[in-house]
Protein backbone atom coordinates (compact mmCIF):
# COMPACT_ATOMS: atom_id res chain seq x y z
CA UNK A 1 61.35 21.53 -50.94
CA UNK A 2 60.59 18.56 -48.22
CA UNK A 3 63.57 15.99 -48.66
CA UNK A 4 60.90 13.61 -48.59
CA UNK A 5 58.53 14.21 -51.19
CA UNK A 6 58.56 11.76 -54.12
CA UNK A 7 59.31 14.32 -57.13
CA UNK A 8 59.93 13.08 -60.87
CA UNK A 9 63.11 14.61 -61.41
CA UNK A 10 64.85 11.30 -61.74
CA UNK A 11 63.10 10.94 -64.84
CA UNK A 12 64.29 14.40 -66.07
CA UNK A 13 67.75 13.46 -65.12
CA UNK A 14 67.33 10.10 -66.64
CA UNK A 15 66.12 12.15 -70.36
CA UNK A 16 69.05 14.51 -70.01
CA UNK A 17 71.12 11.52 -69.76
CA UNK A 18 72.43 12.58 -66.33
CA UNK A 19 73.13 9.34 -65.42
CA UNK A 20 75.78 9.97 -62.63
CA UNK A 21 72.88 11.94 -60.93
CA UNK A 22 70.62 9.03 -61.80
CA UNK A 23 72.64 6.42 -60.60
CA UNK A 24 73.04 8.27 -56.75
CA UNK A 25 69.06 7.56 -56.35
CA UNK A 26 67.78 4.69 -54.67
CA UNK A 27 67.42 1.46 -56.90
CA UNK A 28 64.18 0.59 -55.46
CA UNK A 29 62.70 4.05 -55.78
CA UNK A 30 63.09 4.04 -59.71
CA UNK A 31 64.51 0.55 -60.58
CA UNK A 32 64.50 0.89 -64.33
CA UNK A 33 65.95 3.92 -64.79
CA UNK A 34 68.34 3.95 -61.93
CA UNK A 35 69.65 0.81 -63.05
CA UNK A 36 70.00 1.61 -66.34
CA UNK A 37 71.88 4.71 -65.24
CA UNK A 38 74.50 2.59 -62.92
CA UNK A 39 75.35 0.47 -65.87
CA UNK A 40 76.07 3.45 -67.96
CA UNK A 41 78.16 4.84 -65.11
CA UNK A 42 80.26 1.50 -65.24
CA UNK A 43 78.30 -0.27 -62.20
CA UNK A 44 76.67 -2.99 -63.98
CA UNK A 45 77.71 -5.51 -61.08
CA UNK A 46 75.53 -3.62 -58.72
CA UNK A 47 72.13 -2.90 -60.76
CA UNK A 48 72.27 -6.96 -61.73
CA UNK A 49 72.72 -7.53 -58.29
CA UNK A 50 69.44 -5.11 -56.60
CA UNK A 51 67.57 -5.83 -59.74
CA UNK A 52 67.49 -9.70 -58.62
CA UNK A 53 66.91 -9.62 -55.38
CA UNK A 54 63.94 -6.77 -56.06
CA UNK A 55 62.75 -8.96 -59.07
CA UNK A 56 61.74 -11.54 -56.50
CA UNK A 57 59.58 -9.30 -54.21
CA UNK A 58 57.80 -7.57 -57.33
CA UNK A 59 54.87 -8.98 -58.66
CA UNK A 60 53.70 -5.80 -60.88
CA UNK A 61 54.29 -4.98 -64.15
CA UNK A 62 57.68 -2.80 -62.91
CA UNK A 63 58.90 -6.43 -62.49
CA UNK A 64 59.37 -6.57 -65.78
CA UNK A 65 60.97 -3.82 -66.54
CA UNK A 66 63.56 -4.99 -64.16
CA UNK A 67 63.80 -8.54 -66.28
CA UNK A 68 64.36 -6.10 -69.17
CA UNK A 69 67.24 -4.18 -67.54
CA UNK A 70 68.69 -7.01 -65.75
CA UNK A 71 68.59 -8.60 -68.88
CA UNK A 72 70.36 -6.31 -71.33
CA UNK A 73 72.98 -5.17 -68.52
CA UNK A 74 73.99 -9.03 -69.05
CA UNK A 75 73.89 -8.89 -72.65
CA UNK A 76 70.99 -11.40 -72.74
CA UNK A 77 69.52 -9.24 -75.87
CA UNK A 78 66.21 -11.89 -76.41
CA UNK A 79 65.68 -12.11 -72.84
CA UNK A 80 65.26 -8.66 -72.50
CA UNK A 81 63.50 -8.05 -75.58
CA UNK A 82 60.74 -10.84 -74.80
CA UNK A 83 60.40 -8.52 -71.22
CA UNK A 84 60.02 -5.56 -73.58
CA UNK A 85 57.09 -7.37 -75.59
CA UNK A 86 54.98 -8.52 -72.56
CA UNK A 87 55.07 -4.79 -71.41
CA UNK A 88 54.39 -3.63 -74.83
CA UNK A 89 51.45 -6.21 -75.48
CA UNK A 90 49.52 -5.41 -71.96
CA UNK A 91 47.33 -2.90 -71.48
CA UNK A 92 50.94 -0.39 -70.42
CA UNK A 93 50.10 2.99 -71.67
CA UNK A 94 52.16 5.54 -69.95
CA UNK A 95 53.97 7.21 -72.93
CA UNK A 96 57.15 7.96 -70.88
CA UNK A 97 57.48 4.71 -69.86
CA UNK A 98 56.85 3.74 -73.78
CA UNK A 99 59.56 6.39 -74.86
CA UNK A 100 61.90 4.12 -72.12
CA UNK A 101 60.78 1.29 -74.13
CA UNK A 102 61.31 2.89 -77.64
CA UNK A 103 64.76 3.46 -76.76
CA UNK A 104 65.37 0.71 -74.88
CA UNK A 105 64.47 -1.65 -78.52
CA UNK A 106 66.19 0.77 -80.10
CA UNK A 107 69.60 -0.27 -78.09
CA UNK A 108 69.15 -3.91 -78.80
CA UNK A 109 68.62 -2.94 -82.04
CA UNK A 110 65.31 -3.91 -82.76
CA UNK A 111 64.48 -0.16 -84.66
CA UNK A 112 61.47 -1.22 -86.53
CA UNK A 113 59.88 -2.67 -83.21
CA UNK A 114 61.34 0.28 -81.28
CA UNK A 115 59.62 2.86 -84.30
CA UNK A 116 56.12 0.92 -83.51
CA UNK A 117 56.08 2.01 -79.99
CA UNK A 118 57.73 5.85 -80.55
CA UNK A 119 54.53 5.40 -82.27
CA UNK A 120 52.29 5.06 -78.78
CA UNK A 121 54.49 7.56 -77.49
CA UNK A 122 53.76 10.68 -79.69
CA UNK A 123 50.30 9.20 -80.02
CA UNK A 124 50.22 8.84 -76.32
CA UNK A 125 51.26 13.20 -76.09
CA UNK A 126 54.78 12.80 -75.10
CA UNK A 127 56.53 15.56 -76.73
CA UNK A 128 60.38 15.61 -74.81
CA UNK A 129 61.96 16.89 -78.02
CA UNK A 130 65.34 17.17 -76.92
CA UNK A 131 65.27 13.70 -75.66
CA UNK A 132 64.03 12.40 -78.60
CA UNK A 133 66.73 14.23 -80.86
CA UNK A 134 69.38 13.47 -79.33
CA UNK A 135 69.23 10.32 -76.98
CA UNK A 136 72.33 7.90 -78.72
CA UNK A 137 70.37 4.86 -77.99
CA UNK A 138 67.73 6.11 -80.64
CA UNK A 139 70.21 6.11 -83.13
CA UNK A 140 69.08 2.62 -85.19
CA UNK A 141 65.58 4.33 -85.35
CA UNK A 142 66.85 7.37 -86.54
CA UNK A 143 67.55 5.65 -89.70
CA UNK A 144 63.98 4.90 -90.66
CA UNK A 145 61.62 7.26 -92.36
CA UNK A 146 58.80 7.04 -89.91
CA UNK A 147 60.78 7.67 -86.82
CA UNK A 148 61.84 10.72 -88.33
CA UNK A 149 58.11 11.65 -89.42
CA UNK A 150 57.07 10.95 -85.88
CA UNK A 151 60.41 13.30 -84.38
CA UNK A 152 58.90 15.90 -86.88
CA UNK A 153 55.24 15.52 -85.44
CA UNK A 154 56.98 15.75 -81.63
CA UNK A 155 58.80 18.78 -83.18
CA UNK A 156 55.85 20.88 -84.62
CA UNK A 157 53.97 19.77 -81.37
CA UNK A 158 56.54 21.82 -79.14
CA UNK A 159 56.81 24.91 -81.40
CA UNK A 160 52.95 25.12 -81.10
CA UNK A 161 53.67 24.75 -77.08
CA UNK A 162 55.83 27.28 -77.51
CA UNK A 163 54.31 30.10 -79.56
CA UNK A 164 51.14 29.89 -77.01
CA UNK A 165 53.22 30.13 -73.89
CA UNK A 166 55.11 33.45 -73.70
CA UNK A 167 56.94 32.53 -70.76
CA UNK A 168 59.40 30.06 -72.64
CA UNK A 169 60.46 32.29 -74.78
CA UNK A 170 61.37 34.50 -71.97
CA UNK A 171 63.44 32.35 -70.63
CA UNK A 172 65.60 31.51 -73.72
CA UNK A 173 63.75 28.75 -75.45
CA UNK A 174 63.95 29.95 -79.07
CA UNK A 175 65.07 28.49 -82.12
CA UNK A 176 68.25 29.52 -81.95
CA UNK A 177 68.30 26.99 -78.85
CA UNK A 178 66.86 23.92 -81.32
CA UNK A 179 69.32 24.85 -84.23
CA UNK A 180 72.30 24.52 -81.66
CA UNK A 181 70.69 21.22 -80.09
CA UNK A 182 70.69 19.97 -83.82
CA UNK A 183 74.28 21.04 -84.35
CA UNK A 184 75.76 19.33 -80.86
CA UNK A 185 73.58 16.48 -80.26
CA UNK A 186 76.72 14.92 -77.92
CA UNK A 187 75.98 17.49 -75.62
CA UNK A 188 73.46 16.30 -72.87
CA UNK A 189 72.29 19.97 -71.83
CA UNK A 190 71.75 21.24 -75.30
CA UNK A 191 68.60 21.90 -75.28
CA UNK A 192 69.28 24.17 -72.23
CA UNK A 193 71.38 26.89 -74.60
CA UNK A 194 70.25 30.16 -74.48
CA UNK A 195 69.34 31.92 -76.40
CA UNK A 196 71.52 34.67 -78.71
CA UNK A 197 71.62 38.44 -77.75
């Protein structure tokens, strides 16, 4: 592949919860994401620091999802939050983005607000199952009902993927693969398993 061609596998990095990986990237190529990933990777200092001086030269809606990470990094939970709702209130539609947002809420513990947009996200066809089960920042959703009916619709959504496209099972996706993802959820390549012989 050309070293210089834009891809999007920061984002699959960033829903494996790669972070490390994440966090080698260039903060102005992905801010969110890559500066959420150097503050899990113990480099809050830094992220603060290139998500301020980027926040000034952004104008765009991306700016605030920088206010958002900036904001949580330093613990300022309402600051971050009120970013969060502007995003969430403007015409912002991109379901992976949302999902970012769902479990972003979810991490300041706002679950019921984080549940409402998980609700834009499955509505909104983003189906990253494994994510979904087993990202720890979901975990205050997780405890309400419709969260879980939403993981379920996500879940049926993918087996129907699956049962029309041969080629996954082929290479291992089974259930067998989802049963271990359910037992091991700490593992961030779960969903990856093989499956059994």
């Amino acid at each position: 592949m050309e070293p210089k061609i834009r891809t999007s596998v920061a984002h699959t990095w960033f829903l494996q919860g790669d972070y490390a990986r994440v966090a080698s990237l260039r903060l102005e190529d992905n801010p969110y994401i890559v500066a959420m990933s150097l503050a899990e990777v113990g480099r809050k200092e830094e992220a603060v620091a290139g998500l301020r001086v980027m926040e000034e030269k952004v104008k765009t809606r991306m700016r605030d999802f920088m206010i958002a990470a900036r904001t949580m990094i330093e613990g300022d939970s309402a600051a971050s939050t009120d970013a969060v709702s502007r995003i969430v209130a403007s015409e912002f539609s991109d379901p992976e983005g949302l999902f970012y947002l769902t479990r972003h809420l979810a991490r300041l513990d706002q679950a019921d607000a984080a549940v409402t947009v998980f609700e834009r996200v499955v509505d909104g066809g983003f189906s990253c199952y494994p994510a979904m089960l087993r990202d720890p920042w979901l975990k205050p959703a997780r405890s309400r009902p419709r969260f879980a009916r939403l993981l379920e619709t996500v879940e049926q959504r993918m087996w129907r993927r699956v049962r029309s496209s041969p080629g996954l099972t082929e290479i291992g996706f089974s259930e067998l693969a989802v049963a271990r993802l359910r037992a091991d959820r700490s593992s961030r390549y779960a969903y990856l398993l093989p499956a059994a012989a």
